[in-house]
Protein backbone atom coordinates (compact mmCIF):
# COMPACT_ATOMS: atom_id res chain seq x y z
CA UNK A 1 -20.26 -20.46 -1.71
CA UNK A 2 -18.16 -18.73 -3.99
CA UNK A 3 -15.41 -15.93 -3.61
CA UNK A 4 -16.73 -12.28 -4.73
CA UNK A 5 -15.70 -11.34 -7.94
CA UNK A 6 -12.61 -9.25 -7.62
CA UNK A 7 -11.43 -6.92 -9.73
CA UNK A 8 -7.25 -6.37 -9.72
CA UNK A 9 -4.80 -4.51 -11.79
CA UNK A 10 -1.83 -1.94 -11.82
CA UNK A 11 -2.27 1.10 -12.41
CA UNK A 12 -0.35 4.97 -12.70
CA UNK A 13 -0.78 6.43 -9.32
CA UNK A 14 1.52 9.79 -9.71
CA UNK A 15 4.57 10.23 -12.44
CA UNK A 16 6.55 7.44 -12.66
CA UNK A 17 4.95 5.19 -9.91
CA UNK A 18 2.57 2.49 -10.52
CA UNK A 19 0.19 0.62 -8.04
CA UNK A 20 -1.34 -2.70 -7.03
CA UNK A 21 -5.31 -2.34 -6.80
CA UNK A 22 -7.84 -5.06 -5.85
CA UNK A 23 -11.48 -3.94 -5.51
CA UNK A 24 -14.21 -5.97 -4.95
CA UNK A 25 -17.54 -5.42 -7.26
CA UNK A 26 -19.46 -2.64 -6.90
CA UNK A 27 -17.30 0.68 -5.06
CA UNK A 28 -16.67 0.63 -1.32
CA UNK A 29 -16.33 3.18 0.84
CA UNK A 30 -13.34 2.21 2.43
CA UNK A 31 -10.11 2.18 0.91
CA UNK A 32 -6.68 0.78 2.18
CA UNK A 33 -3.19 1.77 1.39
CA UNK A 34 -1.09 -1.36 1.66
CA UNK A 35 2.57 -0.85 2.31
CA UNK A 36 5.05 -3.29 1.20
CA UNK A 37 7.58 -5.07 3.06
CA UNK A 38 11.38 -4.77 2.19
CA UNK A 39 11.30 -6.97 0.07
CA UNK A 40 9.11 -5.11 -2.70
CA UNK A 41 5.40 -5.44 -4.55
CA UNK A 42 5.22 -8.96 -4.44
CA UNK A 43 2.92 -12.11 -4.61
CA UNK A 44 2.70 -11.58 -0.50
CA UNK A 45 1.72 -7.85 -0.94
CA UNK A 46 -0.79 -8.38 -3.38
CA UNK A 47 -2.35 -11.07 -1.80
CA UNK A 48 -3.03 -8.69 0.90
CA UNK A 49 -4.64 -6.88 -1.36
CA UNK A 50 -6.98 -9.15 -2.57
CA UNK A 51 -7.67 -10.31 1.08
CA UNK A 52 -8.88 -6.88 1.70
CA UNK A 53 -10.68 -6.80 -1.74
CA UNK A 54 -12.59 -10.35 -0.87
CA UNK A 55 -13.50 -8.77 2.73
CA UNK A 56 -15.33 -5.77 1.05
CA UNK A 57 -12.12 -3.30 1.25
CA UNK A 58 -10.55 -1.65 -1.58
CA UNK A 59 -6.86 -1.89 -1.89
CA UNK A 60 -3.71 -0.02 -3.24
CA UNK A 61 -0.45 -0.85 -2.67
CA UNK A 62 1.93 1.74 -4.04
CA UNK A 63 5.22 0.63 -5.45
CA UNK A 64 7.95 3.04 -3.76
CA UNK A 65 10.64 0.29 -5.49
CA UNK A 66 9.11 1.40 -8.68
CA UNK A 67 9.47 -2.19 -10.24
CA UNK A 68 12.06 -3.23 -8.26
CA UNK A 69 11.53 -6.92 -5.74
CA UNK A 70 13.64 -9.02 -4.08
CA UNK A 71 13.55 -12.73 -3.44
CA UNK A 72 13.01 -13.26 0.32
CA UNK A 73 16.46 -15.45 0.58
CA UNK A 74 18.06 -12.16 -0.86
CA UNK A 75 17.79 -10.24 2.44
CA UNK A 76 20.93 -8.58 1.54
CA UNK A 77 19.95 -6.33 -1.05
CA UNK A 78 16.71 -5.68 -0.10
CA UNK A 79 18.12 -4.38 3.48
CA UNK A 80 20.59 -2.34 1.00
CA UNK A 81 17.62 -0.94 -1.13
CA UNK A 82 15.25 -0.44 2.41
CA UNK A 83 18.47 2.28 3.13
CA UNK A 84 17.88 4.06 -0.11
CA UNK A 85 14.10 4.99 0.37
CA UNK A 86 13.42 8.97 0.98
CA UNK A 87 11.37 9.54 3.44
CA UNK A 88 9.96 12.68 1.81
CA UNK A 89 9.21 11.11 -1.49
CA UNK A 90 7.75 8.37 0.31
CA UNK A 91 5.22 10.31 1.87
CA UNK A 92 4.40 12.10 -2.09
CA UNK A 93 4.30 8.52 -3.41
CA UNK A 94 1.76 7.62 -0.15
CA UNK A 95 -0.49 10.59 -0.73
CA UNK A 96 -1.08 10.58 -4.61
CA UNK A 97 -1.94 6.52 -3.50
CA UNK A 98 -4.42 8.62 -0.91
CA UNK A 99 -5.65 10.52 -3.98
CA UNK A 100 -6.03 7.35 -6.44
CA UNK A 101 -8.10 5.52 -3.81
CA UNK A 102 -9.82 8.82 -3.84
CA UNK A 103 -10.59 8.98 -7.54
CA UNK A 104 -11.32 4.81 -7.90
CA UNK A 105 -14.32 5.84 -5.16
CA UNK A 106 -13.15 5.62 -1.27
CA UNK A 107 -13.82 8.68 0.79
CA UNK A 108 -11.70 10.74 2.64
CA UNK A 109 -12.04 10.43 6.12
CA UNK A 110 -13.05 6.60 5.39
CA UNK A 111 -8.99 5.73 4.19
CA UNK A 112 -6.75 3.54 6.17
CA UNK A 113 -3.15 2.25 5.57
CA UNK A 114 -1.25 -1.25 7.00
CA UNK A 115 2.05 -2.18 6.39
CA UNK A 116 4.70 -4.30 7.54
CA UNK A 117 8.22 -4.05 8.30
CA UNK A 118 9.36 -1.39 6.34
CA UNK A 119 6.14 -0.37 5.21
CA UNK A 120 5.07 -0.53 8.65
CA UNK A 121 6.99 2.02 9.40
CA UNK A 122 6.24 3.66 6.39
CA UNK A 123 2.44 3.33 7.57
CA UNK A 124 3.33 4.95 11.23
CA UNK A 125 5.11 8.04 9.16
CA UNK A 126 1.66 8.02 7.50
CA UNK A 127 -0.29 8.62 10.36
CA UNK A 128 2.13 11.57 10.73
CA UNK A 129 2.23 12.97 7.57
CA UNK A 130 -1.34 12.27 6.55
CA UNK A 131 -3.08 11.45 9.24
CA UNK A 132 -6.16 13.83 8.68
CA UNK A 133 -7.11 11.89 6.02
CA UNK A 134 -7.15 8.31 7.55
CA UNK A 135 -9.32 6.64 9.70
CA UNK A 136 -6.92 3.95 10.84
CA UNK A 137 -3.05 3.38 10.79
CA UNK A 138 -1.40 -0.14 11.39
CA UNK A 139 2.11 -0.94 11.58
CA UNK A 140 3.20 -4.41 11.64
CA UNK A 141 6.68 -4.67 13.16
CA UNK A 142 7.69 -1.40 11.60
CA UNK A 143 11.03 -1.28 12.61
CA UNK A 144 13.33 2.52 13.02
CA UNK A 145 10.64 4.21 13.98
């Protein structure tokens, strides 16, 4: 049997930060904010993405390094930049990602986010910030919180 048809690509989510999305065909109901580890919008992240894409989800992962990644032997620096993120602008970056998953067809109400380490954390300040809008939160070893 063969793998739905996905359909992937980055796009503007608010002024000057971009996104990850991975739909499957056809416009589900259910969308997914995926937040990225410390280590930035990688091949990992976006394979998450897909994963939900392939399992009927659709998928955003916003990227609050805005271009910025780290190889995962440089745990150094991307500890350093993990220090640097604003809470606050986070959480603006998070909800126009909300919004986009909005406009590309999910419903509010029907909106979840994951994320891990860092974004997992992120994803439990989520649930906080946002949390009327989401159906699910899910923080994978989200650490400081």
């Amino acid at each position: 049997m063969a793998a739905p048809a996905l359909h992937t690509e980055f796009l503007s989510i608010a002024s000057g930060v971009s996104g990850y999305l991975a739909k499957p065909s056809g416009v589900p109901g259910i969308g997914v904010v995926v937040m990225m580890e410390a280590f930035g919008l990688n091949a990992f992240v976006k394979g998450v993405c897909e994963r939900f894409a392939r399992a009927g989800y659709m998928a955003l992962a916003p990227d609050i390094y805005h271009g910025e990644t780290f190889a995962y032997a440089d745990r150094e620096h991307a500890i350093a930049r993990v220090n640097d993120i604003d809470d606050d602008v986070a959480m603006r970056e998070v909800g126009a990602a909300l919004d986009m998953l909005v406009a590309q067809g999910a419903r509010d109400g029907r909106l979840a986010i994951i994320g891990f380490c860092m974004g997992g954390r992120l994803a439990f300040l989520t649930n906080a910030v946002h949390g009327e809008r989401l159906a699910a939160s899910v923080s994978f070893y989200g650490g400081g919180i």
